[in-house]
C-alpha atoms as a PDB file:
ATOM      1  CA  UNK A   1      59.184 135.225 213.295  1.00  0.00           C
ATOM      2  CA  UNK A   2      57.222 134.887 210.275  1.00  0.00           C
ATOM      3  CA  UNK A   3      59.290 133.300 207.374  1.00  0.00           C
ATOM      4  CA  UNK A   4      57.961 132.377 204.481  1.00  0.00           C
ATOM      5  CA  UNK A   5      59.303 128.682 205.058  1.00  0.00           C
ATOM      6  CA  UNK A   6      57.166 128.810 208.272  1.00  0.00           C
ATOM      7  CA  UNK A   7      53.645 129.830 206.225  1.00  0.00           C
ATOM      8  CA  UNK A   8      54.486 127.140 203.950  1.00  0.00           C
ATOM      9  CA  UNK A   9      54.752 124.475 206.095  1.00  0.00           C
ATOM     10  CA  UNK A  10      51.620 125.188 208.026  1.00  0.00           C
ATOM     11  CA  UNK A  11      49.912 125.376 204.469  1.00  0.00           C
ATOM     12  CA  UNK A  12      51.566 121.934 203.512  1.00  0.00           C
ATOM     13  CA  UNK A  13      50.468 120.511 206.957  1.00  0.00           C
ATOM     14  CA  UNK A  14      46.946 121.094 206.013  1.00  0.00           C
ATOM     15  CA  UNK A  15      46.796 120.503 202.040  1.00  0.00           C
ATOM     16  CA  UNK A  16      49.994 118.860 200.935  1.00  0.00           C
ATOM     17  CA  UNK A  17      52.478 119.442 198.144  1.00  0.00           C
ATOM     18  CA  UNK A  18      50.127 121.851 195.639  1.00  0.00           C
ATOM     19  CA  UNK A  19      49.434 124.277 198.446  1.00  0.00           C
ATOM     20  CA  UNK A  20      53.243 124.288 199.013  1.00  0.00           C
ATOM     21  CA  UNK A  21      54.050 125.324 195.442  1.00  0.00           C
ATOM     22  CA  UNK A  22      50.917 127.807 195.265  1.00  0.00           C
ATOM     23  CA  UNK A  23      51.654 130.100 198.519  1.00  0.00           C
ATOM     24  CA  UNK A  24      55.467 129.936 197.503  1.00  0.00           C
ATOM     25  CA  UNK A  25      55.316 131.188 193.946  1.00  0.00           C
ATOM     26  CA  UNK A  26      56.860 128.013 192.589  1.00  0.00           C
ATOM     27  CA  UNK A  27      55.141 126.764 189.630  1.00  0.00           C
ATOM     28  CA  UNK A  28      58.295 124.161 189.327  1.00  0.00           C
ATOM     29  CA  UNK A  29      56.679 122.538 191.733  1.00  0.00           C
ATOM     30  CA  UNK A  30      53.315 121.886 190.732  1.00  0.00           C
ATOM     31  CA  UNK A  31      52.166 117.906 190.508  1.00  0.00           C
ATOM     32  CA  UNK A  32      54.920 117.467 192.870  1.00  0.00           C
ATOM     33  CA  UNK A  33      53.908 115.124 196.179  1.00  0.00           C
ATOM     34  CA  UNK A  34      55.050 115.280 199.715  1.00  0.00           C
ATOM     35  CA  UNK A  35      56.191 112.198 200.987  1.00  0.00           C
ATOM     36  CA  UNK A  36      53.166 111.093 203.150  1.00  0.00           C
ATOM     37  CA  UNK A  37      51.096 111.827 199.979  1.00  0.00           C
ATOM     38  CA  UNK A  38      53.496 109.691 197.738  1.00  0.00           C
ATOM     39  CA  UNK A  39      53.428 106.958 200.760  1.00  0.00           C
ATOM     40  CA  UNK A  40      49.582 107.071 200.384  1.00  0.00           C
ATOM     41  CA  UNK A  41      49.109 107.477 196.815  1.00  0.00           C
ATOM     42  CA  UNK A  42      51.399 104.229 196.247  1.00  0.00           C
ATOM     43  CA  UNK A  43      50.516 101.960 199.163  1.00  0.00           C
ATOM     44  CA  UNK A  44      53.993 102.399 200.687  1.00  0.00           C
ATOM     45  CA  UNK A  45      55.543 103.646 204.269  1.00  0.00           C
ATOM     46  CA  UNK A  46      56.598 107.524 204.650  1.00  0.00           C
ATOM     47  CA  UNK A  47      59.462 106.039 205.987  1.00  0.00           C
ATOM     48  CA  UNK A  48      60.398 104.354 203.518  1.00  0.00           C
ATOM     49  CA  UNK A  49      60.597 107.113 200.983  1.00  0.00           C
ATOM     50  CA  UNK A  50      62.148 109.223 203.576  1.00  0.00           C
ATOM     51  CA  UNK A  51      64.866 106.767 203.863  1.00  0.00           C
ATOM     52  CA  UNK A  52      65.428 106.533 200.148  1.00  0.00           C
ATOM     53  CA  UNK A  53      65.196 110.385 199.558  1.00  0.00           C
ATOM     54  CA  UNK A  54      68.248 111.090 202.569  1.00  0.00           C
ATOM     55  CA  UNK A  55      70.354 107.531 200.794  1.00  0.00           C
ATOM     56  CA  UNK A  56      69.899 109.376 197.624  1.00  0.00           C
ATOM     57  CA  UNK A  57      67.878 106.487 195.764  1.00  0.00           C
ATOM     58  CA  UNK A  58      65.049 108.631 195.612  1.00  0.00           C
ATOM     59  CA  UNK A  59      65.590 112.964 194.370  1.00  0.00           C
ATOM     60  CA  UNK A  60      63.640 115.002 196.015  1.00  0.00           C
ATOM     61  CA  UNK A  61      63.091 118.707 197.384  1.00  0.00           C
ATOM     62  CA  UNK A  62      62.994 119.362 200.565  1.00  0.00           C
ATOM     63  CA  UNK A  63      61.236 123.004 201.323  1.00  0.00           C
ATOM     64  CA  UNK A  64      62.570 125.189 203.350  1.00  0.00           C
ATOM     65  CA  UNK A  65      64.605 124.135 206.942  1.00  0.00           C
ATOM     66  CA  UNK A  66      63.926 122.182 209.827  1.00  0.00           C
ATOM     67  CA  UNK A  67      62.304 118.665 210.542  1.00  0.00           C
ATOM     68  CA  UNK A  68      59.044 119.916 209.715  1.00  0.00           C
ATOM     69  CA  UNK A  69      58.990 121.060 206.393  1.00  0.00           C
ATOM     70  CA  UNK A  70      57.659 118.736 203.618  1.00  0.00           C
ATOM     71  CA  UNK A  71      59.841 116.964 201.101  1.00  0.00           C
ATOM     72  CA  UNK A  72      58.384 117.134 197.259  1.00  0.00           C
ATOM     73  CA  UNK A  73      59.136 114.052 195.225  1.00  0.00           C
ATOM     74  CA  UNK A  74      57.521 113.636 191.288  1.00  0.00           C
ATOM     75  CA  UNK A  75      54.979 111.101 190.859  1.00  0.00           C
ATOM     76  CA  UNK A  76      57.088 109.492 188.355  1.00  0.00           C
ATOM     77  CA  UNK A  77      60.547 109.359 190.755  1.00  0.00           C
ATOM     78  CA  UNK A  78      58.372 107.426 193.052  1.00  0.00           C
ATOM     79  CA  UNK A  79      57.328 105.520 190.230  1.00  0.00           C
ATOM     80  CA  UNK A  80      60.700 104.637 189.089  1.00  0.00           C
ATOM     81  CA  UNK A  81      62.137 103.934 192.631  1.00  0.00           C
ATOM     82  CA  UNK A  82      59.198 101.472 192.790  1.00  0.00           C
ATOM     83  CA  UNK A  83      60.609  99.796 190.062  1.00  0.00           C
ATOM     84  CA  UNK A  84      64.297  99.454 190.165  1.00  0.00           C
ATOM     85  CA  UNK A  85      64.203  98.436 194.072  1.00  0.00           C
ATOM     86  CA  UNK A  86      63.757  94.743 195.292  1.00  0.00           C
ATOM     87  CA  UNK A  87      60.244  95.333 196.636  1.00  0.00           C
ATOM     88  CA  UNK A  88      56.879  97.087 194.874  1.00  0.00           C
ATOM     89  CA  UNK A  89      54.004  98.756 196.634  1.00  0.00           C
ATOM     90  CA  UNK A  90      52.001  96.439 199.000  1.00  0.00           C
ATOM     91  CA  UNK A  91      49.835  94.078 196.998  1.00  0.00           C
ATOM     92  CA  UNK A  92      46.205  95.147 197.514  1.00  0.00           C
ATOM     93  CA  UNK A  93      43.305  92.717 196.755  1.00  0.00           C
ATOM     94  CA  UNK A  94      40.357  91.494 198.286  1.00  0.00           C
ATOM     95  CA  UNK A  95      39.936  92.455 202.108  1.00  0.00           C
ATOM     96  CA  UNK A  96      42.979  95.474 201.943  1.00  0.00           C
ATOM     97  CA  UNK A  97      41.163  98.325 200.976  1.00  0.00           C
ATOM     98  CA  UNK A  98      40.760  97.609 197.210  1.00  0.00           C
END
């Protein structure tokens, strides 16, 4: 049972959204983010953006079937959810990692 969707996800496992988009062919894709990278990149919870992406306040692609296949979001969807909802990205300053 070798699917395609299966390769992918182990690939995305290990390297993230690029990697995704590379072994699949799809260039449409590319400078796309998987969730956890979004959640990192922008100081926020996976869960949250996996809770906006399935309440439709934040599009996204999810890859392939099953619970453990990435979803891709665009850097600037992320971006724009951060900005029309009630709370930003965690505030970091001194002490918090800046």
């Amino acid at each position: 049972m070798d699917s395609i969707f299966a390769r992918d996800a182990d690939v995305a496992r290990i390297t993230g959204a690029a990697a995704v988009a590379a072994s699949s062919g799809a260039a449409e894709f590319a400078g796309w983010l998987t969730l956890a990278e979004a959640a990192e990149r922008y100081g926020l919870k996976r869960e949250r953006l996996r809770r906006a992406t399935l309440k439709g306040r934040l599009p996204a692609h999810k890859i392939g079937a099953g619970k453990s296949l990435p979803w891709l979001v665009k850097p600037e969807e992320v971006e724009r959810f951060l900005r029309e909802s009630r709370r930003g990205p965690k505030k970091r300053g001194p002490g918090r990692g800046d």
